[in-house]
C-alpha atoms as a PDB file:
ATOM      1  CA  UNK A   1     -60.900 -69.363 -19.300  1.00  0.00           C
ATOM      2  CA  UNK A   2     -62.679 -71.358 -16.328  1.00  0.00           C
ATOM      3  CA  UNK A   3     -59.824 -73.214 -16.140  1.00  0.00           C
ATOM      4  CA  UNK A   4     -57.448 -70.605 -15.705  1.00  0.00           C
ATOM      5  CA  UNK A   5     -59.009 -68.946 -13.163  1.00  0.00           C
ATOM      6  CA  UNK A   6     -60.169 -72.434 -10.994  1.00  0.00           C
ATOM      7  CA  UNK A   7     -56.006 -72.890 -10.527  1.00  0.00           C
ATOM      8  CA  UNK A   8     -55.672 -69.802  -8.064  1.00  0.00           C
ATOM      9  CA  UNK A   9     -58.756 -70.975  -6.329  1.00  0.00           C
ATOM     10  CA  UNK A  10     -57.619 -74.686  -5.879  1.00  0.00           C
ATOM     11  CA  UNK A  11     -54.079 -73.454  -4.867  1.00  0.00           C
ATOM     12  CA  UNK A  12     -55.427 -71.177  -2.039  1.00  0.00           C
ATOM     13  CA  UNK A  13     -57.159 -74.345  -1.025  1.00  0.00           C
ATOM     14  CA  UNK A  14     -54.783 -76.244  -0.724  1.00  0.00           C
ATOM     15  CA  UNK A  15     -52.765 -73.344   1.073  1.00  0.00           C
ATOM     16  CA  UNK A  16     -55.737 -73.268   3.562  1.00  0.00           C
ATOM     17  CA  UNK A  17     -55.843 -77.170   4.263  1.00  0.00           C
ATOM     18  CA  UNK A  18     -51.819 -77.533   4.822  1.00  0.00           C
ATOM     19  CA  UNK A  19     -51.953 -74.104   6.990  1.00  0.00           C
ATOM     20  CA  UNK A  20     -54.972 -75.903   8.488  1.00  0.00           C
ATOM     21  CA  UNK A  21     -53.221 -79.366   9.086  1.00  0.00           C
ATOM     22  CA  UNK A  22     -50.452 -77.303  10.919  1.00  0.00           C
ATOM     23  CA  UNK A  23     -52.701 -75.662  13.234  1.00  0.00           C
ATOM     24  CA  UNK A  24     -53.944 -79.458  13.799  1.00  0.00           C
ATOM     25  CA  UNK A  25     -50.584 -81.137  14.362  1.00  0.00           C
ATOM     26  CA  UNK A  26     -49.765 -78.425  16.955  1.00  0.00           C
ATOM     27  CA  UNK A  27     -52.533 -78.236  18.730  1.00  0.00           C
ATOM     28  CA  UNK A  28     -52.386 -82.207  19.367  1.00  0.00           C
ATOM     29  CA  UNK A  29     -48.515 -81.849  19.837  1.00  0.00           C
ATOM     30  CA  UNK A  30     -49.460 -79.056  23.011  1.00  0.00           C
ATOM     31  CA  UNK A  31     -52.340 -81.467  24.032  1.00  0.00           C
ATOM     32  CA  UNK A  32     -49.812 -84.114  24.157  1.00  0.00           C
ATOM     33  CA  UNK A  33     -46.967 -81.781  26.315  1.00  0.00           C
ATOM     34  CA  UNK A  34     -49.386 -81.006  28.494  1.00  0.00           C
ATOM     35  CA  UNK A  35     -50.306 -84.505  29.435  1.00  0.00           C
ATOM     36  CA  UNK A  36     -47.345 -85.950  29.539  1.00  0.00           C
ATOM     37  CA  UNK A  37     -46.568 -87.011  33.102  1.00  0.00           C
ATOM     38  CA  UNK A  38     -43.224 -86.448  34.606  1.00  0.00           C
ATOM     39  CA  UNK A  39     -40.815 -89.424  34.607  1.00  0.00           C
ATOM     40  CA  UNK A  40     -37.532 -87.640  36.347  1.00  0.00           C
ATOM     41  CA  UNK A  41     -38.468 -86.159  39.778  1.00  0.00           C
ATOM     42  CA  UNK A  42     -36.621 -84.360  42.053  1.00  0.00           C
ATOM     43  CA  UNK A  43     -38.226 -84.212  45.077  1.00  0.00           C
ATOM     44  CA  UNK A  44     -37.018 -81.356  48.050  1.00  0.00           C
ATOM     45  CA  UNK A  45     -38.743 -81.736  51.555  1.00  0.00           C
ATOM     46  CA  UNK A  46     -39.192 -84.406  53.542  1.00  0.00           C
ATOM     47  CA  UNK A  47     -42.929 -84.473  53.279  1.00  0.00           C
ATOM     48  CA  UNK A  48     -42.860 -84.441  49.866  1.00  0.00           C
ATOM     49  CA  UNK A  49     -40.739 -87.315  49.291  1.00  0.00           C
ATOM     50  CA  UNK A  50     -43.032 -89.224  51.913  1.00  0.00           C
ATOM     51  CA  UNK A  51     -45.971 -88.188  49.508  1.00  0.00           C
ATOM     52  CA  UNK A  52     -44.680 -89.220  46.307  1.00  0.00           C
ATOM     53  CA  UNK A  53     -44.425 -92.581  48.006  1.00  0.00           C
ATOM     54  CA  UNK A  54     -47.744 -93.076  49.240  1.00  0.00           C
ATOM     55  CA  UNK A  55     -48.940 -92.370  45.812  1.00  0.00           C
ATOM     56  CA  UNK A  56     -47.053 -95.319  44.760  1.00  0.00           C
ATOM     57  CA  UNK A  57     -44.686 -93.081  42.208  1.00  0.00           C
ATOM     58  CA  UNK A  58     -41.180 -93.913  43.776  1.00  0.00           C
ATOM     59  CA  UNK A  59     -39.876 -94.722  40.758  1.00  0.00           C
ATOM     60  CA  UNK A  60     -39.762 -91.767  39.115  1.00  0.00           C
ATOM     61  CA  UNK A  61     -38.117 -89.598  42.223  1.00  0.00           C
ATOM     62  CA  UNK A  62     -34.252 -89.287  40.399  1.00  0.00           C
ATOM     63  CA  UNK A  63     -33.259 -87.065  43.591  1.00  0.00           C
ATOM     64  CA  UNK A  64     -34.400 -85.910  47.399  1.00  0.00           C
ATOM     65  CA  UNK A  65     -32.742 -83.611  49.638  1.00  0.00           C
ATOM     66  CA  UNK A  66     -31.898 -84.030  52.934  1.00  0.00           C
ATOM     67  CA  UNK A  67     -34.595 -83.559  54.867  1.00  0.00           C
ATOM     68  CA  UNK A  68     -35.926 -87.430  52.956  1.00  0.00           C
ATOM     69  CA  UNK A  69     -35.859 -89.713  55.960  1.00  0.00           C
ATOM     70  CA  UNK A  70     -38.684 -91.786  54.866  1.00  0.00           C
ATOM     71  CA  UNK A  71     -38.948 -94.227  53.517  1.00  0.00           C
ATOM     72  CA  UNK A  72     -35.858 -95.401  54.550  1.00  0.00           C
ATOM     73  CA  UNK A  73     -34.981 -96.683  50.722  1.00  0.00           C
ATOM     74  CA  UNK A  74     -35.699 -92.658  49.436  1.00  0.00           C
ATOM     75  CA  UNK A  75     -32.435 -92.824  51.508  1.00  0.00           C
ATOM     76  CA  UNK A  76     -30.893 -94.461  48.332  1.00  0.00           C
ATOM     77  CA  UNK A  77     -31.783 -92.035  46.151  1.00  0.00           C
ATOM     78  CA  UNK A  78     -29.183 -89.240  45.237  1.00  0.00           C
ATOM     79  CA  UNK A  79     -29.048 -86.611  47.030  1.00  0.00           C
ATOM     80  CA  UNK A  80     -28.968 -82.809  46.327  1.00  0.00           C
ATOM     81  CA  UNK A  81     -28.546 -81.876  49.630  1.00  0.00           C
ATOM     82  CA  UNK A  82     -30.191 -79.530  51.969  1.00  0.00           C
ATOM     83  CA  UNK A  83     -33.596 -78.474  51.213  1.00  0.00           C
ATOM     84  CA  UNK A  84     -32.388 -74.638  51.906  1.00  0.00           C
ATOM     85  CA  UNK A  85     -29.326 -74.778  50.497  1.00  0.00           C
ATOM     86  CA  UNK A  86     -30.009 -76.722  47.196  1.00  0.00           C
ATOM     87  CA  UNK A  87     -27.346 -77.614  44.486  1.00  0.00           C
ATOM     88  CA  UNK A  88     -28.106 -76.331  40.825  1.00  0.00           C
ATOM     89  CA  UNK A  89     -25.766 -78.612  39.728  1.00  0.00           C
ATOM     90  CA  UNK A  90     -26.799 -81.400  41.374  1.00  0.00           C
ATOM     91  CA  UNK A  91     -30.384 -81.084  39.990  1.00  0.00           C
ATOM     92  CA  UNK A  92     -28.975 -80.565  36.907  1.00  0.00           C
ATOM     93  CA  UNK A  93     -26.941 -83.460  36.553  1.00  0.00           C
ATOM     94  CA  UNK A  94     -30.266 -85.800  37.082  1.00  0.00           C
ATOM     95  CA  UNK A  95     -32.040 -84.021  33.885  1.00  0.00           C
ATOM     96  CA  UNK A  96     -35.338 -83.584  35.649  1.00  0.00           C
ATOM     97  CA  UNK A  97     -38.524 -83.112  33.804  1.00  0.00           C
ATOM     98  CA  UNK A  98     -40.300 -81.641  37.036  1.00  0.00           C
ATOM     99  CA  UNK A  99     -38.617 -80.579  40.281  1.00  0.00           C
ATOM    100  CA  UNK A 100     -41.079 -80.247  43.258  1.00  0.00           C
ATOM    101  CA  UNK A 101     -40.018 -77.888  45.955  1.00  0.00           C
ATOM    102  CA  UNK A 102     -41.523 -77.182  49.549  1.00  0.00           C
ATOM    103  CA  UNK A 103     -41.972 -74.093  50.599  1.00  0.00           C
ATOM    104  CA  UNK A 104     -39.420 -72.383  51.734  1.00  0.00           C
ATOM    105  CA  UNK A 105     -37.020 -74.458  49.960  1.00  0.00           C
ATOM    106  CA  UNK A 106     -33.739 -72.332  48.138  1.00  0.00           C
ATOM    107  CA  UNK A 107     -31.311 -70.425  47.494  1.00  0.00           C
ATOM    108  CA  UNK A 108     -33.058 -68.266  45.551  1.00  0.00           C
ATOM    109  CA  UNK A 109     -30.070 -67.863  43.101  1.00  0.00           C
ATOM    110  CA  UNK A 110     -29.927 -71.635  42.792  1.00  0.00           C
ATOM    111  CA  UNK A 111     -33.778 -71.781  41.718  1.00  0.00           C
ATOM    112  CA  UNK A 112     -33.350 -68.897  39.528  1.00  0.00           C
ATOM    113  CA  UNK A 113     -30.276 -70.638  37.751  1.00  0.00           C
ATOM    114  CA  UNK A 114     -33.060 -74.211  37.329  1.00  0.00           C
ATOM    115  CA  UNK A 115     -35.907 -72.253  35.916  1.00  0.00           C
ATOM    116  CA  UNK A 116     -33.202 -70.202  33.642  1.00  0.00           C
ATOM    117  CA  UNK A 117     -32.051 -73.651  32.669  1.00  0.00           C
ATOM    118  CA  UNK A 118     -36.016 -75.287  31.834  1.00  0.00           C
ATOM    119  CA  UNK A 119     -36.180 -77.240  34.948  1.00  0.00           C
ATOM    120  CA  UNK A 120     -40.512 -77.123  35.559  1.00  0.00           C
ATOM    121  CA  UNK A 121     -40.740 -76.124  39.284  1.00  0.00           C
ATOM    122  CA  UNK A 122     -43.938 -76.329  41.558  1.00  0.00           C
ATOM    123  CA  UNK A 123     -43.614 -75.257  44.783  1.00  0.00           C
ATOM    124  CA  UNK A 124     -46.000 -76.987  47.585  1.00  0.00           C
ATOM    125  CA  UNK A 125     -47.556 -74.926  49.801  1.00  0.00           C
ATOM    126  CA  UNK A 126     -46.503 -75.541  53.327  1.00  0.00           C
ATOM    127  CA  UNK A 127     -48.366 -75.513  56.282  1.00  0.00           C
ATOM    128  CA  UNK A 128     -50.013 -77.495  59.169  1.00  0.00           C
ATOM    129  CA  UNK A 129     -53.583 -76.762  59.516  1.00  0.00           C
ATOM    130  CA  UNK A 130     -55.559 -80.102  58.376  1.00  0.00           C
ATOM    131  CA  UNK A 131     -56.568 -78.532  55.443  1.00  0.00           C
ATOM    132  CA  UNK A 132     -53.306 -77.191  54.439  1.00  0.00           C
ATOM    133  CA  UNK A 133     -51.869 -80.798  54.734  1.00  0.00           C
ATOM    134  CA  UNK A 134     -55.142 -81.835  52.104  1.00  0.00           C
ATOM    135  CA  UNK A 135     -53.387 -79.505  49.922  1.00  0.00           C
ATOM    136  CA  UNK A 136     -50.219 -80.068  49.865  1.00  0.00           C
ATOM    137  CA  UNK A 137     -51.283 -83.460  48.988  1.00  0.00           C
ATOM    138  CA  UNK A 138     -53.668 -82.716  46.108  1.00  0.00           C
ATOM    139  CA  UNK A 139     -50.888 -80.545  44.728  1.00  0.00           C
ATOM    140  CA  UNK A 140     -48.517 -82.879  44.587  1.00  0.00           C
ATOM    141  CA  UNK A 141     -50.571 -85.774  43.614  1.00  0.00           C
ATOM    142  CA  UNK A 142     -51.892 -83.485  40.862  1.00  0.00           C
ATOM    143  CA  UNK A 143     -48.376 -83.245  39.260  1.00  0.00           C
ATOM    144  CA  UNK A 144     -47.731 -85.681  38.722  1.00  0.00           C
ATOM    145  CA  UNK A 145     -51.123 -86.972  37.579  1.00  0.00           C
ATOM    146  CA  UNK A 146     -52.197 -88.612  40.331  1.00  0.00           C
ATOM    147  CA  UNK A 147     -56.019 -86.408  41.438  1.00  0.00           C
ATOM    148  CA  UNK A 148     -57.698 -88.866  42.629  1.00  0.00           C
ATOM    149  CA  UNK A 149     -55.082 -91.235  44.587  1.00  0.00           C
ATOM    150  CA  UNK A 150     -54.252 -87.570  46.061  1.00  0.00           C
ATOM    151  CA  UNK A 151     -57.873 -86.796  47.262  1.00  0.00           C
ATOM    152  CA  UNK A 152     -58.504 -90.319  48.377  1.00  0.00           C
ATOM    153  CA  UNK A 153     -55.062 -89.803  50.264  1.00  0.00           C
ATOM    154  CA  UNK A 154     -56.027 -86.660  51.842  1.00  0.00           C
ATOM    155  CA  UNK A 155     -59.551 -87.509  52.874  1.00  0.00           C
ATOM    156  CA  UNK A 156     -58.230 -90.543  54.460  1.00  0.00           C
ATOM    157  CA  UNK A 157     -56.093 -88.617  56.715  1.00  0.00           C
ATOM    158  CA  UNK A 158     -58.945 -85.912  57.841  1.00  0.00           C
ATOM    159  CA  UNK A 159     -61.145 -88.569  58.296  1.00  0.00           C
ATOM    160  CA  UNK A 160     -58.317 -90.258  60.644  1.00  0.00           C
ATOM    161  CA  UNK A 161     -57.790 -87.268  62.555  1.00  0.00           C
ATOM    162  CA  UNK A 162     -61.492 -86.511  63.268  1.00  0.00           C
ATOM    163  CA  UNK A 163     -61.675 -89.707  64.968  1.00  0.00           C
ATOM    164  CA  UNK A 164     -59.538 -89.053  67.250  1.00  0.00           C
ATOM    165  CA  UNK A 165     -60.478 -85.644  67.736  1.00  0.00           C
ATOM    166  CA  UNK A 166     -63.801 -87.853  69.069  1.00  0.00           C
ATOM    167  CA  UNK A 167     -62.064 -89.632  71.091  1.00  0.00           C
ATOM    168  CA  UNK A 168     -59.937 -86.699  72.325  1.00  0.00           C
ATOM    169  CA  UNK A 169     -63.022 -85.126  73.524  1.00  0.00           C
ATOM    170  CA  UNK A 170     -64.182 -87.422  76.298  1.00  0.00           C
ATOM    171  CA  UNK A 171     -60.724 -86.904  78.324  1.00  0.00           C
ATOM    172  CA  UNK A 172     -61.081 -83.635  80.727  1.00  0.00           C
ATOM    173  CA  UNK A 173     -58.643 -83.560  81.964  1.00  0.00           C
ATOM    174  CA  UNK A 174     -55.825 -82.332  79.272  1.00  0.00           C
ATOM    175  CA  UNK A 175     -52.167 -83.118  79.470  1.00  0.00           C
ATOM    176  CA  UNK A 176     -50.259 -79.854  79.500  1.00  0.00           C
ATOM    177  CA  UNK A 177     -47.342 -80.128  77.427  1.00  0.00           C
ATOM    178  CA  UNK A 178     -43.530 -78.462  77.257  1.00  0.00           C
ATOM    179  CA  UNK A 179     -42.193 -78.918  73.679  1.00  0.00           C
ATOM    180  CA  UNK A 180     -38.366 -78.313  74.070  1.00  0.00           C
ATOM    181  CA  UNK A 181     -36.962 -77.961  70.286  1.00  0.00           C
ATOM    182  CA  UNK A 182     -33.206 -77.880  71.452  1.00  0.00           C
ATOM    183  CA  UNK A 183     -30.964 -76.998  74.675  1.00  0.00           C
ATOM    184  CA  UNK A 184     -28.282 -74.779  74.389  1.00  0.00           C
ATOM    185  CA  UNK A 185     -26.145 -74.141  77.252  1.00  0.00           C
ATOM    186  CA  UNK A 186     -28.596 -75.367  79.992  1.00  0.00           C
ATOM    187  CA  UNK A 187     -31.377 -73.281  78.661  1.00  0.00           C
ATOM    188  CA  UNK A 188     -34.199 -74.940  76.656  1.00  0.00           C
ATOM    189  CA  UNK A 189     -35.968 -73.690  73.299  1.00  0.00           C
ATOM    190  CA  UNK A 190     -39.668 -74.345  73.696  1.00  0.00           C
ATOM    191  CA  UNK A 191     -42.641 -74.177  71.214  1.00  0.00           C
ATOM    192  CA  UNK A 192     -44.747 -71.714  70.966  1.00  0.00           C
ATOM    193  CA  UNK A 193     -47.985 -70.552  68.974  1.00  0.00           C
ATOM    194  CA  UNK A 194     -47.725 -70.651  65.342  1.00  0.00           C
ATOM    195  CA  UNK A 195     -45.138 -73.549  65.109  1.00  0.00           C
ATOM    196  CA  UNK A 196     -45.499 -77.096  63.688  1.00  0.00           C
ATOM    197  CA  UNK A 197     -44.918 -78.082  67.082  1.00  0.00           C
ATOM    198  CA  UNK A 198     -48.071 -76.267  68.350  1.00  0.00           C
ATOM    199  CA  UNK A 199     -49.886 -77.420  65.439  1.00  0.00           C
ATOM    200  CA  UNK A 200     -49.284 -81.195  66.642  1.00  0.00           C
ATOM    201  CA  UNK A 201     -49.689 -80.749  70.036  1.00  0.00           C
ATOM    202  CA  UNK A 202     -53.342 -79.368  69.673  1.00  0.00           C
ATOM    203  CA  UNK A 203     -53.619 -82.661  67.222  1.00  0.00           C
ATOM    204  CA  UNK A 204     -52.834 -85.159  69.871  1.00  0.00           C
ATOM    205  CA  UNK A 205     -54.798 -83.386  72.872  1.00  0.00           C
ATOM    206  CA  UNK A 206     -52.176 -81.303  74.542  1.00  0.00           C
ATOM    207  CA  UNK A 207     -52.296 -77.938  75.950  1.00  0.00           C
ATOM    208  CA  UNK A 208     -49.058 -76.405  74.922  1.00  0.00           C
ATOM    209  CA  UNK A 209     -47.955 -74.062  78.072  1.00  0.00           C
ATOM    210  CA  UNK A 210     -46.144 -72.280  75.658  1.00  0.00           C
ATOM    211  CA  UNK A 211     -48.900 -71.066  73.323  1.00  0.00           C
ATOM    212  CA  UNK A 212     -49.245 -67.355  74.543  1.00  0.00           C
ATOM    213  CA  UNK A 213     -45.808 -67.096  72.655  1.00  0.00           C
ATOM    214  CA  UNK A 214     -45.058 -66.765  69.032  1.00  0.00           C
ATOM    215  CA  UNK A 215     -42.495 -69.130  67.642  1.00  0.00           C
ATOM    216  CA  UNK A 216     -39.382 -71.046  69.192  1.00  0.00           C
ATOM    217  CA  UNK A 217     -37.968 -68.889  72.043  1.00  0.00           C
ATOM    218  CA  UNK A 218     -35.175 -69.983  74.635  1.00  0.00           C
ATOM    219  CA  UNK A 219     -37.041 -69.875  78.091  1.00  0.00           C
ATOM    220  CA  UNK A 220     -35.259 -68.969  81.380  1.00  0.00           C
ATOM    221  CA  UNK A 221     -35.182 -71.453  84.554  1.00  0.00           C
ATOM    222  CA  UNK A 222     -37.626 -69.605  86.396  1.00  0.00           C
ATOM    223  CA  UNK A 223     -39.993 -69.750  83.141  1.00  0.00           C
ATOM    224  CA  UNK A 224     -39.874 -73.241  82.811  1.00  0.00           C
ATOM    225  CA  UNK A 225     -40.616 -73.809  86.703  1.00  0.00           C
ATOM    226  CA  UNK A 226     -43.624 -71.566  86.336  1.00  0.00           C
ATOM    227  CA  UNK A 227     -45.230 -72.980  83.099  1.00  0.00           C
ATOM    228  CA  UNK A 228     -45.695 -76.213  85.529  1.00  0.00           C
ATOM    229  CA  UNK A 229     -46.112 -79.006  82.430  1.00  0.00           C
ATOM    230  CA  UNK A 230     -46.900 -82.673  83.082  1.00  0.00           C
ATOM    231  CA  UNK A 231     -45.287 -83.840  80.263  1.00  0.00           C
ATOM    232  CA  UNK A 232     -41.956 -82.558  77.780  1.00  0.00           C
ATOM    233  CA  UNK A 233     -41.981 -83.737  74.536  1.00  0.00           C
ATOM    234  CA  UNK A 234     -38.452 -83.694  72.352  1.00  0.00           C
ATOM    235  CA  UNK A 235     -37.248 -84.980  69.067  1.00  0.00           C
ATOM    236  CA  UNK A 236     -35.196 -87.696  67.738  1.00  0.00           C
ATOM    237  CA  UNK A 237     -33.011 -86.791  64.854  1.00  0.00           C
ATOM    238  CA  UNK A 238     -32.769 -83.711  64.988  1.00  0.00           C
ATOM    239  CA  UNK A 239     -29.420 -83.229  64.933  1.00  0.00           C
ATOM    240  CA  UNK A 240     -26.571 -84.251  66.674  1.00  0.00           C
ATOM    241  CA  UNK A 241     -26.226 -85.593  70.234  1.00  0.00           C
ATOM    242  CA  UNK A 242     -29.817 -83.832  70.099  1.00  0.00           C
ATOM    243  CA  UNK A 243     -31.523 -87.334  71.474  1.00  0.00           C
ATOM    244  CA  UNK A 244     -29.201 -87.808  74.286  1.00  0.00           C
ATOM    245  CA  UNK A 245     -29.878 -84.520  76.400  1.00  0.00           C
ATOM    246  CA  UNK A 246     -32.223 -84.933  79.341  1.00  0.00           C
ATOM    247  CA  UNK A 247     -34.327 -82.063  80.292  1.00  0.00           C
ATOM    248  CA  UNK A 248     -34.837 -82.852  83.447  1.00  0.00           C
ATOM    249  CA  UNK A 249     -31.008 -81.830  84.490  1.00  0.00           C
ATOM    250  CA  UNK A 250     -31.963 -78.837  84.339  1.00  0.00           C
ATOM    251  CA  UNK A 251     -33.169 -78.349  87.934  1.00  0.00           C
ATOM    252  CA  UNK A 252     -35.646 -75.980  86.917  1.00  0.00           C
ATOM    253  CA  UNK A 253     -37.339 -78.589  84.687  1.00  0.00           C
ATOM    254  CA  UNK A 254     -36.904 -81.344  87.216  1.00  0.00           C
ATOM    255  CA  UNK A 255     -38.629 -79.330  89.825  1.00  0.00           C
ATOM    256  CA  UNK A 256     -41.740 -79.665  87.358  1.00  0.00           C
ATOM    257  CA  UNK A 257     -44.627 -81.567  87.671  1.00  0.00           C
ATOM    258  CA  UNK A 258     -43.369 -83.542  84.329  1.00  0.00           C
ATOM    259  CA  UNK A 259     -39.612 -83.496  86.030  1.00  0.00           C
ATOM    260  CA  UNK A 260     -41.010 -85.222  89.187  1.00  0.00           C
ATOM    261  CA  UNK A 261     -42.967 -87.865  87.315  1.00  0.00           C
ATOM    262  CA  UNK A 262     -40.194 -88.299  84.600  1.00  0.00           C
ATOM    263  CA  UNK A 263     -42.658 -87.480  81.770  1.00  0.00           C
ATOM    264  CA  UNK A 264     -40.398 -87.308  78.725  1.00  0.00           C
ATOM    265  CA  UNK A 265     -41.724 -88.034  75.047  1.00  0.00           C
ATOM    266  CA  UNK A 266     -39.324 -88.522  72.551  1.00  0.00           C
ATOM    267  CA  UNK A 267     -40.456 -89.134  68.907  1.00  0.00           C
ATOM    268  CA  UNK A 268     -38.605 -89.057  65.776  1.00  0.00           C
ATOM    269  CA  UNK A 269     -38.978 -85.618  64.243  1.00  0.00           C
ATOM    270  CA  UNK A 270     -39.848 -86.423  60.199  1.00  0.00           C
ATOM    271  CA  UNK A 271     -42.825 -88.239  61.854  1.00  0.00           C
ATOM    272  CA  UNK A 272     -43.847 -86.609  64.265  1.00  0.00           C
ATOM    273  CA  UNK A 273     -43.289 -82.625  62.625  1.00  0.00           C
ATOM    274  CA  UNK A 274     -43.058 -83.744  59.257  1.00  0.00           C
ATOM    275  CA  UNK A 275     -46.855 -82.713  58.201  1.00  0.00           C
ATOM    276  CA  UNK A 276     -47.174 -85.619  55.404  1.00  0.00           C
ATOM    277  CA  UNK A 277     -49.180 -88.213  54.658  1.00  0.00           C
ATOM    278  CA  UNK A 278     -48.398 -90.293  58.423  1.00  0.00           C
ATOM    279  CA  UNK A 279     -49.686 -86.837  59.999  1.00  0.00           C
ATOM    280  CA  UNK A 280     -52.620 -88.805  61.779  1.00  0.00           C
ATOM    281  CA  UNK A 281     -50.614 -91.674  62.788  1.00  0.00           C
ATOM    282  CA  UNK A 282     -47.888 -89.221  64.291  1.00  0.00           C
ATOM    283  CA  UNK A 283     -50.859 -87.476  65.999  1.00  0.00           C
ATOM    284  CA  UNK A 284     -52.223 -90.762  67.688  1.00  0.00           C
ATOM    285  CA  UNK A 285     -49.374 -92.524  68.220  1.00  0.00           C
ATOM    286  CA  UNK A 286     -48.470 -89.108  70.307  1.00  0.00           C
ATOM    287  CA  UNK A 287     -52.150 -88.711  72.120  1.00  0.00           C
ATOM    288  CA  UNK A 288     -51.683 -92.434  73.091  1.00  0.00           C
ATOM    289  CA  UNK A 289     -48.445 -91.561  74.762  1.00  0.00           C
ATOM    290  CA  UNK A 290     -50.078 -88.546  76.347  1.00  0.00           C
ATOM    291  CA  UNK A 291     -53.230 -90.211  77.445  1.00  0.00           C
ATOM    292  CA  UNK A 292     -52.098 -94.117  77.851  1.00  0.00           C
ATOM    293  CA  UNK A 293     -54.878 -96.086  78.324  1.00  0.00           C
ATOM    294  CA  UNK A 294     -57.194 -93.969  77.013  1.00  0.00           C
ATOM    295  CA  UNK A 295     -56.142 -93.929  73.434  1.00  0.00           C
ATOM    296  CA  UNK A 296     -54.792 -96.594  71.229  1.00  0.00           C
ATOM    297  CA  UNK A 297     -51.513 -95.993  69.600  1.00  0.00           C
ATOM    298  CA  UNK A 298     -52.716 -98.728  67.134  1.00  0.00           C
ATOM    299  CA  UNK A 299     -56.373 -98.384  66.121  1.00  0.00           C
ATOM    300  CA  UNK A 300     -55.493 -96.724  62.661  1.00  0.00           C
ATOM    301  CA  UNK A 301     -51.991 -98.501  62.633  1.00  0.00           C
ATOM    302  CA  UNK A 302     -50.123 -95.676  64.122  1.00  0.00           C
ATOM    303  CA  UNK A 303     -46.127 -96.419  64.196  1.00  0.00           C
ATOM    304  CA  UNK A 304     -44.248 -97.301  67.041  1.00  0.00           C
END
């Protein structure tokens, strides 16, 4: 009779310990999921491509967009195209495992059609305060399991930029600064509050004359003769024939203290708007064009 009624017992036993060992193997199979690291990147936004390189994970980026200017070997790497005007298929066709997107990046339908279709998607937060840039790091670097490269990253460029916030604060004299974005039939498009522009500017020392504005506006002659600047900063590739305008044919512009001293900066616009891990270089090697002499383009091995 014991033995009869010890084989129910025994059987629900053995029903616990395999229902037990299943729990088991899936729990360690989710641990396992979850730390698996990405191996097929795509990578949209400039900034981000620039990151994944600093943290020394190049070889896993299977696509950039556009807007992935540097290094100049991410260059190599296929290309989905434009960060706002992304191609489903394109991503697709490089079977990512994790697809990191800037801010702002789309179409929408296009990133509805990847998630639809299983492609992981983390979007970096944009932005261009100092800490925002910390973030976007840590975010990235965190992704692709890489915390502490991604803090040590970060810190290195806060501490970079306080020191030359130091050394921006014995000039008194500031530089007041013009940032024309584009010129469309004669008429400039300057920078005003709230831009990336602005953001470096006030990085590098300047006093943007534009800064009671929000945003990019076209300015009139008479505008530009009465915001008086000492120096107009423009970009580099930015678009076509975009390096070869001058500002200063516009007579309203030359008639300006910057006009009359030829003050022109031109920097290359991934570097110098780009809000990525060469943030404090761009920002020196700008102050040291604003204030030559006073600071060195060099000291933390700002690029020429």
């Amino acid at each position: 009779m014991s033995n009869q009624t010890s084989f129910p017992s025994a059987l629900c036993r053995a029903k616990s310990l395999a229902g037990a060992a299943l729990i088991g193997l899936f729990v360690i199979s989710a641990a396992r999921a979850q730390t698996t690291l990405p191996e097929r990147i795509v990578a949209i936004g400039g900034a981000v491509t620039e990151t994944l390189y600093a943290l020394g994970v190049e070889d896993r980026i299977v696509a950039v967009d556009t807007t992935a200017v540097y290094p100049p070997e991410a260059r190599q790497k296929p290309n989905v195209g434009y960060m706002r005007a992304i191609s489903a298929e394109g991503v697709l066709a490089q079977s990512p495992d994790l697809m990191l997107i800037e801010e702002g990046a789309g179409p929408p339908n296009a990133l509805a059609l990847l998630e639809v279709s299983g492609v992981p998607i983390e979007t970096v937060p944009d932005g261009h305060a100092i800490d925002s840039i910390g973030t976007k790091i840590e975010v990235i670097a965190k992704a692709v399991g890489k915390p502490d490269e991604g803090k040590a990253l970060s810190e290195a460029i806060e501490h970079d930029l306080a020191t030359l916030k130091d050394e921006l604060g014995s000039i008194e004299r500031k530089r007041r600064v013009l940032f024309v974005l584009s010129i469309v039939d004669g008429r400039p498009m300057a920078a005003g509050h709230d831009t990336a522009a602005d953001a470096m500017m006030r990085l590098a020392g300047g006093v943007n004359v534009f800064g009671e504005i929000e945003g990019y506006k076209t300015i009139s002659p008479e505008s530009a003769t009465e915001l008086a600047p000492d120096v107009v900063v423009m970009m580099t590739g930015a678009g076509r024939d975009h390096q070869i305008r001058d500002p200063f044919a516009i007579p309203a512009l030359a008639a300006t203290p910057a006009g009359q001293a030829n003050a022109l900066i031109r920097m290359d616009a991934a570097y110098l708007l780009g809000f990525g891990p060469r943030t404090a270089q761009a920002a020196r090697d700008l102050a040291s064009r604003l204030y030559p002499g006073e600071i060195d383009a060099h000291a933390l091995g700002a690029a020429d």
